[in-house]
C-alpha atoms as a PDB file:
ATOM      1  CA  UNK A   1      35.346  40.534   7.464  1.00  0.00           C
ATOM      2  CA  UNK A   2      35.989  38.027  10.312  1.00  0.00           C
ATOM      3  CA  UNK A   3      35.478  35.225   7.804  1.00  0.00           C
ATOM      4  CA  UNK A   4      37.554  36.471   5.237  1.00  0.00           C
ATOM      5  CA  UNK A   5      40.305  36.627   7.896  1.00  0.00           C
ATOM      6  CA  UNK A   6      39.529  33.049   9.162  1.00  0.00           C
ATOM      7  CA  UNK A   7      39.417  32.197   5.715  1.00  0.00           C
ATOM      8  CA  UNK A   8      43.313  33.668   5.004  1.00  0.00           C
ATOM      9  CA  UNK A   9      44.432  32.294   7.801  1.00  0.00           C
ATOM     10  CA  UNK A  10      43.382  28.779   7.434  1.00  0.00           C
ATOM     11  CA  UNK A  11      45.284  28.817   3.817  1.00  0.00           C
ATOM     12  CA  UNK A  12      48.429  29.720   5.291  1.00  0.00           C
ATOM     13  CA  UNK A  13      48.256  26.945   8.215  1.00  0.00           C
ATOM     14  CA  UNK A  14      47.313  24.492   5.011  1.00  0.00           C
ATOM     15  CA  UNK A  15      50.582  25.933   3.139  1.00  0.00           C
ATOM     16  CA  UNK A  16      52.710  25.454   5.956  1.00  0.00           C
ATOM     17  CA  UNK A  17      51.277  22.002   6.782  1.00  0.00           C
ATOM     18  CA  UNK A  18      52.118  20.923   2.997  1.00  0.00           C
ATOM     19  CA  UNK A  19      55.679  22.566   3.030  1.00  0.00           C
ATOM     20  CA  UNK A  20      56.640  21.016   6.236  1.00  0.00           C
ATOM     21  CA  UNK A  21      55.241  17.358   4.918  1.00  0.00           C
ATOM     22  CA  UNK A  22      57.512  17.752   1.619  1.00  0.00           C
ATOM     23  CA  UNK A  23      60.505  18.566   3.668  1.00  0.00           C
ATOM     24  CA  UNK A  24      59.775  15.625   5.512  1.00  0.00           C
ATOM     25  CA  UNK A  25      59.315  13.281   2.628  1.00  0.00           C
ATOM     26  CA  UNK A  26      62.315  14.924   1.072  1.00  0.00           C
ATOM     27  CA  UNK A  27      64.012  13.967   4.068  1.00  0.00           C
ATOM     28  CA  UNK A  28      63.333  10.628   3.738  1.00  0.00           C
ATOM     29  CA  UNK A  29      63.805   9.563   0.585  1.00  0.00           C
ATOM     30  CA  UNK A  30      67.609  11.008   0.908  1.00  0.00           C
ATOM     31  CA  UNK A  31      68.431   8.317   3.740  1.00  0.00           C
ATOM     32  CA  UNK A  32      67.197   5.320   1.457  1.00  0.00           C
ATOM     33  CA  UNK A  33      68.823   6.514  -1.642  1.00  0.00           C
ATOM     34  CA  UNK A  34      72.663   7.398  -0.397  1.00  0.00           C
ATOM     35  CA  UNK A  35      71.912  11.097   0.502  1.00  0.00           C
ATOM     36  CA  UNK A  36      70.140  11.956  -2.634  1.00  0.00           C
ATOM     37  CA  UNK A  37      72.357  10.089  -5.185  1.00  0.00           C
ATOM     38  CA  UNK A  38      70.204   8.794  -8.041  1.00  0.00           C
ATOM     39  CA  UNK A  39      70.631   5.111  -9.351  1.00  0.00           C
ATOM     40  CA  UNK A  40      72.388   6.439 -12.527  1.00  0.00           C
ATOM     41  CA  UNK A  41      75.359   8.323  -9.892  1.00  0.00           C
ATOM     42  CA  UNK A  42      76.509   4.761  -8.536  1.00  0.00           C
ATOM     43  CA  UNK A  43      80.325   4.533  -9.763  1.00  0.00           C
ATOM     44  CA  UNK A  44      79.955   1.859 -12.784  1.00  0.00           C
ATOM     45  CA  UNK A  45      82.822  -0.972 -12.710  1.00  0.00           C
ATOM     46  CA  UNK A  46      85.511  -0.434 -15.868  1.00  0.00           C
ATOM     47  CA  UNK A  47      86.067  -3.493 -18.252  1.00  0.00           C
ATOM     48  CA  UNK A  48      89.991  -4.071 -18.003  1.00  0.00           C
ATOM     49  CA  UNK A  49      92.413  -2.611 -20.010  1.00  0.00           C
ATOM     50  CA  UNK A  50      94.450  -4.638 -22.281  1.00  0.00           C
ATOM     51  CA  UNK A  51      98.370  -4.540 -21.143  1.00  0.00           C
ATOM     52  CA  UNK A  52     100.274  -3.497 -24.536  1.00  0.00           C
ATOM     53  CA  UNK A  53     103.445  -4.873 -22.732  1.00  0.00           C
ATOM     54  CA  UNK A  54     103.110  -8.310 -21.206  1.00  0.00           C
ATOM     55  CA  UNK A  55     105.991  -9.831 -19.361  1.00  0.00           C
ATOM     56  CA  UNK A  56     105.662 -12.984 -19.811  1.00  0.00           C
ATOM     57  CA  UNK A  57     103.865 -15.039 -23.177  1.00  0.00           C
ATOM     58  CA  UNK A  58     102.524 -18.729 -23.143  1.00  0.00           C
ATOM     59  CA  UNK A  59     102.058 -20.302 -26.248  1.00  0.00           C
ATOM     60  CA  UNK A  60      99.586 -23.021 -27.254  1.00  0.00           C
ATOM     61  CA  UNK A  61      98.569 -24.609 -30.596  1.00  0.00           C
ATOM     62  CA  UNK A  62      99.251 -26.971 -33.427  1.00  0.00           C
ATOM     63  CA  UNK A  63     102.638 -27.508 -35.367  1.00  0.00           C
ATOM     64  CA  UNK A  64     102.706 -24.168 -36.800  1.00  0.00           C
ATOM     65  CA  UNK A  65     103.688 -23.270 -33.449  1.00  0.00           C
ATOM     66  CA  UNK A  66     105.970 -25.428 -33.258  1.00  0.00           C
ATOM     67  CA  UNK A  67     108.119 -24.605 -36.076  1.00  0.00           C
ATOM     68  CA  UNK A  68     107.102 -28.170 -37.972  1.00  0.00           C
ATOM     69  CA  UNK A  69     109.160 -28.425 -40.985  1.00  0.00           C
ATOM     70  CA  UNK A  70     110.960 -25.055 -40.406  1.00  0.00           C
ATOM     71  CA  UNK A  71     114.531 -26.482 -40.594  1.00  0.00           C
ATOM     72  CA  UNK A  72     114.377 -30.395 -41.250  1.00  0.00           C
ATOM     73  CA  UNK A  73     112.058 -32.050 -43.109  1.00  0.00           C
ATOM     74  CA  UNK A  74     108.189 -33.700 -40.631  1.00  0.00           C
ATOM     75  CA  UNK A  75     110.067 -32.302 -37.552  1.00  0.00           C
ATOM     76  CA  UNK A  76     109.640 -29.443 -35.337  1.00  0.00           C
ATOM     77  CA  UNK A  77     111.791 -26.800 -34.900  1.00  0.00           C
ATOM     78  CA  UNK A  78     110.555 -24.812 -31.966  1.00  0.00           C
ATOM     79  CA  UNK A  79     113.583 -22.586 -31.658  1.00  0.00           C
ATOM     80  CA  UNK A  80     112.145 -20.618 -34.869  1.00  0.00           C
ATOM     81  CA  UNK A  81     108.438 -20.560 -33.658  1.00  0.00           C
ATOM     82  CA  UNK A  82     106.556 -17.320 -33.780  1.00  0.00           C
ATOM     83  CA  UNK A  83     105.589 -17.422 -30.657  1.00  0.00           C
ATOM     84  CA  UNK A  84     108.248 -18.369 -28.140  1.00  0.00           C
ATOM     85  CA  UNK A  85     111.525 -18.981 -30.606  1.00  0.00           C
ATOM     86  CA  UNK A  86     114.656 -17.889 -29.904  1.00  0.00           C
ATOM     87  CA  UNK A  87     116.318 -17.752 -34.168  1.00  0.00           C
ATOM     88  CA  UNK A  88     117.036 -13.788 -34.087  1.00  0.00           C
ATOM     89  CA  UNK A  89     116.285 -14.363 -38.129  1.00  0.00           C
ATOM     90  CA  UNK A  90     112.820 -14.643 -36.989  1.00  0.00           C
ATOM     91  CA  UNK A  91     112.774 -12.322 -34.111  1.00  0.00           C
ATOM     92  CA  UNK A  92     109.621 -14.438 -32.250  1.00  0.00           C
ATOM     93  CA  UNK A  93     106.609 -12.645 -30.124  1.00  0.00           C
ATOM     94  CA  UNK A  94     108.279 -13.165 -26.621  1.00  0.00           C
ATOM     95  CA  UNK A  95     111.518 -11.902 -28.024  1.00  0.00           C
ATOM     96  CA  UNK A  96     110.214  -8.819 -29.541  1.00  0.00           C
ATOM     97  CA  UNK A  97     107.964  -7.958 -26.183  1.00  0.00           C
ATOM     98  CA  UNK A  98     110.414  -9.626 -23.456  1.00  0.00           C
ATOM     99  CA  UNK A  99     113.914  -9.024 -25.154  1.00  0.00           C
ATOM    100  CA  UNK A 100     116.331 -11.624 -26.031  1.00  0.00           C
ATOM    101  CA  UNK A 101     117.959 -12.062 -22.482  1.00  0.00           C
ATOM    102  CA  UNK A 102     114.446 -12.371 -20.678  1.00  0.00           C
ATOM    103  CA  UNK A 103     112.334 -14.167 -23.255  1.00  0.00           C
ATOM    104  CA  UNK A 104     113.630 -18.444 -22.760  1.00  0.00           C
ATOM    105  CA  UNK A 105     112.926 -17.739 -18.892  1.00  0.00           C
ATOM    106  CA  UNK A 106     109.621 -15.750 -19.518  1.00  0.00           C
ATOM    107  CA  UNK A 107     108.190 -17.832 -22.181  1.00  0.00           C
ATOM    108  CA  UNK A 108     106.765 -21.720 -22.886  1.00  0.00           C
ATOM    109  CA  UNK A 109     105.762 -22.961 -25.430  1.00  0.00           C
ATOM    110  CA  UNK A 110     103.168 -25.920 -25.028  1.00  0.00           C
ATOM    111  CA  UNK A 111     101.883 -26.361 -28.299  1.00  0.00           C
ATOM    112  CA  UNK A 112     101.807 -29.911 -30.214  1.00  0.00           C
ATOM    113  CA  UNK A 113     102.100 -30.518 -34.030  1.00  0.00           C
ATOM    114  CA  UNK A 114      98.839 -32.707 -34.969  1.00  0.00           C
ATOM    115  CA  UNK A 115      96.745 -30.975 -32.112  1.00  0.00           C
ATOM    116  CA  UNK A 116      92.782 -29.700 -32.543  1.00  0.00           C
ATOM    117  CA  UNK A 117      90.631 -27.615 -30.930  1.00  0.00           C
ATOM    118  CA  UNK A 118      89.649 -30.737 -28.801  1.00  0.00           C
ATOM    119  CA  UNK A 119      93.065 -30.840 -27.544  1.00  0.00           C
ATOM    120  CA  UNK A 120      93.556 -26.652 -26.626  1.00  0.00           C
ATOM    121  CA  UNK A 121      91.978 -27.687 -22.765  1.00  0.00           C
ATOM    122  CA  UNK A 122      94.673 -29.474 -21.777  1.00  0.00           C
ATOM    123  CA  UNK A 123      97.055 -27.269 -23.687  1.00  0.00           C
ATOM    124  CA  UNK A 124      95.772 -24.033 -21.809  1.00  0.00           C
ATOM    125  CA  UNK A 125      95.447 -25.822 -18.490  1.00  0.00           C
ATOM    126  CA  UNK A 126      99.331 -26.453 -19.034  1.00  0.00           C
ATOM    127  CA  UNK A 127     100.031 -22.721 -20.264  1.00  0.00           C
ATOM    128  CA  UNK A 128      98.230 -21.481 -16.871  1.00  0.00           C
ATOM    129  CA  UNK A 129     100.137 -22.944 -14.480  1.00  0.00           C
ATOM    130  CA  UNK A 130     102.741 -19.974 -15.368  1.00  0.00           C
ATOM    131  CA  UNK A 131     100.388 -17.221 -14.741  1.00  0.00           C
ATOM    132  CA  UNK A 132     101.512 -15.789 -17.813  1.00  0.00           C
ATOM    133  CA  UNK A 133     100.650 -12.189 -18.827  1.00  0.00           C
ATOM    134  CA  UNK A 134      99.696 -13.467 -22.198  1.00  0.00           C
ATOM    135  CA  UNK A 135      98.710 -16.660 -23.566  1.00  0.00           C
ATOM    136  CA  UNK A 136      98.787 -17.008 -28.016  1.00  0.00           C
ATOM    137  CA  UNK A 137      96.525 -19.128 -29.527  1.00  0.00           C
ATOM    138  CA  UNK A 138      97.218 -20.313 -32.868  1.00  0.00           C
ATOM    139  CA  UNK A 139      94.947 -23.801 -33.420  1.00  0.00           C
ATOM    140  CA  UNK A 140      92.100 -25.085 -36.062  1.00  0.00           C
ATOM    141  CA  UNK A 141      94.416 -25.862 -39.272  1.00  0.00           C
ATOM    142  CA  UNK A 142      94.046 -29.609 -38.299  1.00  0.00           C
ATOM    143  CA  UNK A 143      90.143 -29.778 -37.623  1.00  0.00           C
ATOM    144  CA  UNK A 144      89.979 -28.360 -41.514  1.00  0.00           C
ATOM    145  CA  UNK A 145      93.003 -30.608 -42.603  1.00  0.00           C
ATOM    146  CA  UNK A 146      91.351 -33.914 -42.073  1.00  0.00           C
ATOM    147  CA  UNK A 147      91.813 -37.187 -44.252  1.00  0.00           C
ATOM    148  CA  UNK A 148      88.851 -36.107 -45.965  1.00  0.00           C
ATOM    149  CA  UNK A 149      86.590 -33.225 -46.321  1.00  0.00           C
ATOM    150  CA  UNK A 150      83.922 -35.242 -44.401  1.00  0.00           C
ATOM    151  CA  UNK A 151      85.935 -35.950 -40.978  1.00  0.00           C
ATOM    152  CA  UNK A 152      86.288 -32.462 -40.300  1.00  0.00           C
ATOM    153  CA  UNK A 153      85.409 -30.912 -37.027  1.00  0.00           C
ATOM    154  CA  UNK A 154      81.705 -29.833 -36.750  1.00  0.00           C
ATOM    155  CA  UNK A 155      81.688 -25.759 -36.566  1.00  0.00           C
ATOM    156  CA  UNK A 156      79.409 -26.459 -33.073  1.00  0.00           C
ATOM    157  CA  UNK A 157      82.279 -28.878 -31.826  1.00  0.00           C
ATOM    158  CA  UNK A 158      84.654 -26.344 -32.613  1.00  0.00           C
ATOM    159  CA  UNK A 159      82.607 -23.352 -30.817  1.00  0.00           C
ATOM    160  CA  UNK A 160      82.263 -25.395 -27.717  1.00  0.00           C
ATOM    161  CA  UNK A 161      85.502 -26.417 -27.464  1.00  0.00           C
ATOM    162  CA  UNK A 162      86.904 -22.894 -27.680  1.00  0.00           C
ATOM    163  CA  UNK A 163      84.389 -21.593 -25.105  1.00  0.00           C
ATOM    164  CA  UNK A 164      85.446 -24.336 -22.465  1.00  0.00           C
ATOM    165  CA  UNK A 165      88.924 -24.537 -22.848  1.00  0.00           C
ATOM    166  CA  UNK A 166      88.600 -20.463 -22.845  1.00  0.00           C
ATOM    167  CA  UNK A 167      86.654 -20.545 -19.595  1.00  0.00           C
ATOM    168  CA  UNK A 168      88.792 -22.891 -18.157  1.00  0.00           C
ATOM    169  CA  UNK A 169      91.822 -20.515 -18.323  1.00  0.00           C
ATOM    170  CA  UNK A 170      89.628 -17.791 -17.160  1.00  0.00           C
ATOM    171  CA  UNK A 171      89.012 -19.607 -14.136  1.00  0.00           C
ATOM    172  CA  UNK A 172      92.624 -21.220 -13.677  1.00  0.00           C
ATOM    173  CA  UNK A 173      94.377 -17.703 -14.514  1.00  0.00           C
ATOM    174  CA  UNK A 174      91.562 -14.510 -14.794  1.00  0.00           C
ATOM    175  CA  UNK A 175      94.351 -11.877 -15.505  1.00  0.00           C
ATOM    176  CA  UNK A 176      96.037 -13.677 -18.176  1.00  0.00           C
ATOM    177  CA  UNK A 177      95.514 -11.657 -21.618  1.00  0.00           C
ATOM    178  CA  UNK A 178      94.901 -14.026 -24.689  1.00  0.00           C
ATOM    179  CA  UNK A 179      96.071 -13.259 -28.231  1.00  0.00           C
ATOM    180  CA  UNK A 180      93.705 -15.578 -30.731  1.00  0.00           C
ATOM    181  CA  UNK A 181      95.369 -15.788 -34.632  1.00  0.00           C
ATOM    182  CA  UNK A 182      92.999 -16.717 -36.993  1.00  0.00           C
ATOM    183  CA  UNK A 183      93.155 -19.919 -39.017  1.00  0.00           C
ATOM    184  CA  UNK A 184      95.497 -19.540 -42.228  1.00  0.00           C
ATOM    185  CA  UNK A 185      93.936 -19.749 -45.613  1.00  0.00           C
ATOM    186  CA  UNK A 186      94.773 -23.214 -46.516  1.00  0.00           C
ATOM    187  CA  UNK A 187      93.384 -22.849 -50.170  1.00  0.00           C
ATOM    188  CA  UNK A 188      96.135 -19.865 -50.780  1.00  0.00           C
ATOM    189  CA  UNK A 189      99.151 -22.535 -49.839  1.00  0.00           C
ATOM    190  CA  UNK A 190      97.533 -25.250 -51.893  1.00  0.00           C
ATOM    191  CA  UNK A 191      97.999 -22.306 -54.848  1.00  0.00           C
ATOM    192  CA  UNK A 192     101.612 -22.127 -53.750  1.00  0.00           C
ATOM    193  CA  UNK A 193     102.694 -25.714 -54.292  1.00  0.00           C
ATOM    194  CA  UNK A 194     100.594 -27.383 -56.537  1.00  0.00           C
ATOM    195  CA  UNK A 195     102.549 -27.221 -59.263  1.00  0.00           C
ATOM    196  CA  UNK A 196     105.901 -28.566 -57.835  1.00  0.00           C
ATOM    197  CA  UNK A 197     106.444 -32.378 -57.990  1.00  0.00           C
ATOM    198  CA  UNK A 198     108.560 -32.719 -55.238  1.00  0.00           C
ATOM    199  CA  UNK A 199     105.989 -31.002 -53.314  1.00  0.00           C
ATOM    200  CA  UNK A 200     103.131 -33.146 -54.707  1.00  0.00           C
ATOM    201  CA  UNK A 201     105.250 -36.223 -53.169  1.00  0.00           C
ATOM    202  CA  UNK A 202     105.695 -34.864 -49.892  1.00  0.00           C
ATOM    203  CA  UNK A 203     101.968 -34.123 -49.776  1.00  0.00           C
ATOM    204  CA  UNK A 204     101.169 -37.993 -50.467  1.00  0.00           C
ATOM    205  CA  UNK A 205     102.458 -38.586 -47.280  1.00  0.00           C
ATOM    206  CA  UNK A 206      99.839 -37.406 -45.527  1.00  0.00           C
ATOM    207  CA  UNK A 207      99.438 -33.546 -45.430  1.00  0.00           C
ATOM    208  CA  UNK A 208      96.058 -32.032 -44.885  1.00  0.00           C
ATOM    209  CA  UNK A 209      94.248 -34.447 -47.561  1.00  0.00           C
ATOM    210  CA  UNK A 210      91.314 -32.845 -47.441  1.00  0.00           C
ATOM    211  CA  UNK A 211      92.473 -29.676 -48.898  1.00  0.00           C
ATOM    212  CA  UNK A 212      95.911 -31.311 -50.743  1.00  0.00           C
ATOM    213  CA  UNK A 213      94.957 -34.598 -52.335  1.00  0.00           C
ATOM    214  CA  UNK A 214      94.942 -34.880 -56.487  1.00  0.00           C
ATOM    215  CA  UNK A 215      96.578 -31.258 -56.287  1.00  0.00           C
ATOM    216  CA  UNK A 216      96.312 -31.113 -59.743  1.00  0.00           C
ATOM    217  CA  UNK A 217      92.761 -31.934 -60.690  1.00  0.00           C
ATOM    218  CA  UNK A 218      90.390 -29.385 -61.584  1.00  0.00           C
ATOM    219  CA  UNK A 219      87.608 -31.928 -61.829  1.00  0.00           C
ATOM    220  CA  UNK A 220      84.342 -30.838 -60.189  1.00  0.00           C
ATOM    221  CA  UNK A 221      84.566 -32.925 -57.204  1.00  0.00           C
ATOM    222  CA  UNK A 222      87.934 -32.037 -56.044  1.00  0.00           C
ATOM    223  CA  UNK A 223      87.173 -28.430 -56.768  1.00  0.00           C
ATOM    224  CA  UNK A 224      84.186 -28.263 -54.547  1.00  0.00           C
ATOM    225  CA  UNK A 225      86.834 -30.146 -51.763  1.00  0.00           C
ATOM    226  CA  UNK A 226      88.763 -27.603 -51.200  1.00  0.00           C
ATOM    227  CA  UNK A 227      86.417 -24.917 -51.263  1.00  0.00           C
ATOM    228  CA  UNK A 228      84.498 -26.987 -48.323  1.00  0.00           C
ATOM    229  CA  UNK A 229      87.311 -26.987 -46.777  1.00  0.00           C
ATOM    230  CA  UNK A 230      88.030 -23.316 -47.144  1.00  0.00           C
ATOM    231  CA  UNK A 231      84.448 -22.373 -46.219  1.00  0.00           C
ATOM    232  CA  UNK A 232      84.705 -24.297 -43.154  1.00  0.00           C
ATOM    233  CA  UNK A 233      88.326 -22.373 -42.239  1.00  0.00           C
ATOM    234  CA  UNK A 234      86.242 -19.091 -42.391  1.00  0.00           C
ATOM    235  CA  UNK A 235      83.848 -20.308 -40.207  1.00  0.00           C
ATOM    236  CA  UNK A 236      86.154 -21.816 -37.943  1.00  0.00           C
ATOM    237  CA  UNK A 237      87.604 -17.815 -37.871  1.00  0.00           C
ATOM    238  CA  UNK A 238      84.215 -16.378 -37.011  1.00  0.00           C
ATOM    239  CA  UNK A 239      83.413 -18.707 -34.202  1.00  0.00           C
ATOM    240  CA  UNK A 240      86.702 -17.505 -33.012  1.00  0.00           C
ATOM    241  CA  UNK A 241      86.207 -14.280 -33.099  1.00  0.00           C
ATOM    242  CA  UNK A 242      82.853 -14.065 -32.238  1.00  0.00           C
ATOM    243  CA  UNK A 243      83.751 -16.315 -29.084  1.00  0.00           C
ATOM    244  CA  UNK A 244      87.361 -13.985 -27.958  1.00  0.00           C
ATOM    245  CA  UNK A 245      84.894 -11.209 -28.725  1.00  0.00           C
ATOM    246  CA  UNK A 246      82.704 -12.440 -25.470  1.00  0.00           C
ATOM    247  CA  UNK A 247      85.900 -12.113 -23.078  1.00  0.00           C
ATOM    248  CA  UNK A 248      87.455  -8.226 -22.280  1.00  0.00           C
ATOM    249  CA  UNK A 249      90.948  -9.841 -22.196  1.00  0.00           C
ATOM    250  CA  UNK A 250      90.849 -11.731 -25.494  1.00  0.00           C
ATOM    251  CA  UNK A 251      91.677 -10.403 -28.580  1.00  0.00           C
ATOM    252  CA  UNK A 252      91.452 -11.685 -32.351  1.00  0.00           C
ATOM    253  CA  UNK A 253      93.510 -10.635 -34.860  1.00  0.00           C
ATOM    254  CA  UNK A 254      91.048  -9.654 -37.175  1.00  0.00           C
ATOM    255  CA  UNK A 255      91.579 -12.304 -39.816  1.00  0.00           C
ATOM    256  CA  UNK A 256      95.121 -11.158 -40.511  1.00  0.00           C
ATOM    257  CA  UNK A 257      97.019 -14.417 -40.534  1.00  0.00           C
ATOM    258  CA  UNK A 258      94.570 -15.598 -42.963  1.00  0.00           C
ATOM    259  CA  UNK A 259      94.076 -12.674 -45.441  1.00  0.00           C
ATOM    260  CA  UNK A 260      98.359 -12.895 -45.184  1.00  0.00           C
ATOM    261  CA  UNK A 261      99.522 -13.470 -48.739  1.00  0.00           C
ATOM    262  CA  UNK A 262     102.005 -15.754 -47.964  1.00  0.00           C
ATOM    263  CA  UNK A 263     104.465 -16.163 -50.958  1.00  0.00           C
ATOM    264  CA  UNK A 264     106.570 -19.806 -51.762  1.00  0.00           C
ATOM    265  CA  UNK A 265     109.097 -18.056 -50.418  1.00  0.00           C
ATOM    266  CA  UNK A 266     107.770 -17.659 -46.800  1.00  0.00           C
ATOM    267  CA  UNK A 267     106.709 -21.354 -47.070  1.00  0.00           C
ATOM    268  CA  UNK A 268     108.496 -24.485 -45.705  1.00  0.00           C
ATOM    269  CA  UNK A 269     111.184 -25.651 -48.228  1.00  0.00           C
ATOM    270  CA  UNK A 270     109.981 -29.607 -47.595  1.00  0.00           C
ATOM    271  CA  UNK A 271     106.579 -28.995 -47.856  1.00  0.00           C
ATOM    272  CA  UNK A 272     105.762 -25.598 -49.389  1.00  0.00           C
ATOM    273  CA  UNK A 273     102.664 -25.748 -46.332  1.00  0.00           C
ATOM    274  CA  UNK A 274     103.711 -24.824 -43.150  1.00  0.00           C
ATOM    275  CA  UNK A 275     105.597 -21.225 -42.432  1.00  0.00           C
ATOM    276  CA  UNK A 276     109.339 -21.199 -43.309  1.00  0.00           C
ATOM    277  CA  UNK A 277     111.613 -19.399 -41.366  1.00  0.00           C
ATOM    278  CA  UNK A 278     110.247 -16.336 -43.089  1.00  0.00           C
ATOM    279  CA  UNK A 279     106.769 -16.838 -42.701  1.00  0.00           C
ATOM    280  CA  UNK A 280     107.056 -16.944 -39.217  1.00  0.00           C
ATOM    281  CA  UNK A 281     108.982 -14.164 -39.144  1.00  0.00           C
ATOM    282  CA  UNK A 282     105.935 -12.581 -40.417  1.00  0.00           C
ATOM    283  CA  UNK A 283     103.764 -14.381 -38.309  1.00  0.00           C
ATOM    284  CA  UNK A 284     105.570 -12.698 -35.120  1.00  0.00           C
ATOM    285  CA  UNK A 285     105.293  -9.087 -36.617  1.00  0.00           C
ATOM    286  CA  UNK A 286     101.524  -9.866 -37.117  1.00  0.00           C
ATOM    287  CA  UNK A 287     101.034 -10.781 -33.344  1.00  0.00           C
ATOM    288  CA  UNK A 288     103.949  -8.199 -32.078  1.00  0.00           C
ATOM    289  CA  UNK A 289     101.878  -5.079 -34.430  1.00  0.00           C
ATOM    290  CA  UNK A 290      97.939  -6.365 -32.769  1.00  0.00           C
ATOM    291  CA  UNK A 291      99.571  -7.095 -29.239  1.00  0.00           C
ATOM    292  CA  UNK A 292     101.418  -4.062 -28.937  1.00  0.00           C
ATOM    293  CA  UNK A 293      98.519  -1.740 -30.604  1.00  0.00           C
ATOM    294  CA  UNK A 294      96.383   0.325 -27.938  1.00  0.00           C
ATOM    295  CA  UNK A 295      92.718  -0.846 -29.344  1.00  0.00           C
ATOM    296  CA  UNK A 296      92.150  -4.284 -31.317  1.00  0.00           C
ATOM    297  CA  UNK A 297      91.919  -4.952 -34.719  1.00  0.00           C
ATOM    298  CA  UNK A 298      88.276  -3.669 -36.563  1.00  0.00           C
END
């Protein structure tokens, strides 16, 4: 009997050995983790949100931005650009988010008619001086409208310019929201004014001749042009969404400037190419309906 009860009471010295040690270790490992928190408790930093109502707008890009041949024939006409214009008929971006009275001291406009994606680093080191709230982006037309089908911009040219002049204005301005249009389809406004002569003769002069020259022919060659040309537009699109899609304050607009059906009547009245007053009327609805929305475009 005495060595059963040496026996029981060895066990319960062993038991209370063991429950003191786990206390102990338990003990322990709550002063290195935070008092018990597990890894997967540590308060996880938010992406930020995108501001629906921006106070101030930037604008950078080519001469669509600019208004070109909106009111005078191979000029600009910023007053009516989509953007930052001031024309109530088109009813611009910054005056549809900023109001007429606020918009011309909120708002600059910085793009320049002719300009590439080579050129949008020095355009977006300009816009970010201002600190805007939002910067639009509105550029590749001219990298696909090249004096031949050839000469236009490389799509890995084109992707690395977008990501350094994009990380440039991250690093110049880090709050500043950016609003990326796609590329318009410039095969649709070849459809619009192909058939016009007076259009045809404006075109000679110089407009986008890698999509635009012998409007008329249907030959082989000048067929498979301009669908290079378009085929290189929708790549241009994906490398910019696929490069605004890296960056929580960028947003594409889903490819709806260049799905827009724009009609003849939309179009320049010199050129039957660039937006008229009424196609960039349109244009600032786009931007105003994907700025304003609470989640982007899918």
């Amino acid at each position: 009997m005495r060595t059963t009860a040496a026996r029981r009471r060895k066990r319960r010295s062993l038991v209370g050995a063991g429950a003191a040690v786990a206390v102990l270790a338990a003990a322990v490992t709550g002063c290195q983790s935070g008092g018990g928190r597990e890894p997967s408790e540590r308060p996880t930093r938010q992406a930020p949100r995108w501001n629906t109502a921006p106070s101030s707008i930037a604008a950078v890009g080519d001469s669509i931005t600019r208004g070109f041949d909106a009111c005078s024939v191979l000029a600009d006409c910023p007053e009516v650009s989509w953007a930052t214009g001031n024309d109530p008929a088109v009813r611009s971006l910054a005056a549809r988010l900023l109001g007429d009275a606020q918009a011309p001291a909120r708002s600059w406009n910085h793009a320049v008619t002719g300009a590439r994606m080579a050129d949008l680093p020095g355009q977006l080191a300009a816009a970010a001086e201002h600190r805007p709230d939002l910067v639009t982006v509105m550029v590749g037309s001219n990298d696909a409208c090249r004096p031949t089908a050839s000469s236009m911009t490389p799509v890995p040219e084109f992707r690395s310019g977008f990501e350094t002049a994009l990380a440039q204005l991250r690093a110049a301005s880090p709050a500043s929201q950016v609003y990326v249009s796609s590329v318009p389809d410039l095969q649709r406004l070849w459809e619009q004014g192909k058939d016009l002569p007076m259009v045809r003769q404006v075109w000679r002069l110089g407009i986008c001749q890698s999509m635009l020259a012998d409007p008329l022919s249907a030959a082989t060659g000048a067929t498979a042009r301009r669908e290079q040309v378009r085929a290189r537009v929708v790549e241009y699109n994906e490398v910019l969404r696929e490069v605004c899609g890296k960056d929580p304050l960028c947003r594409y607009d889903g490819g709806a400037v260049f799905q827009y059906p724009f009609s003849a009547e939309q179009l320049s009245r010199w050129d039957w190419f660039h937006p008229g007053k009424d196609g960039q009327a349109r244009l600032a609805e786009l931007a105003h309906r994907q700025v304003t929305a609470a989640e982007p475009p899918r």
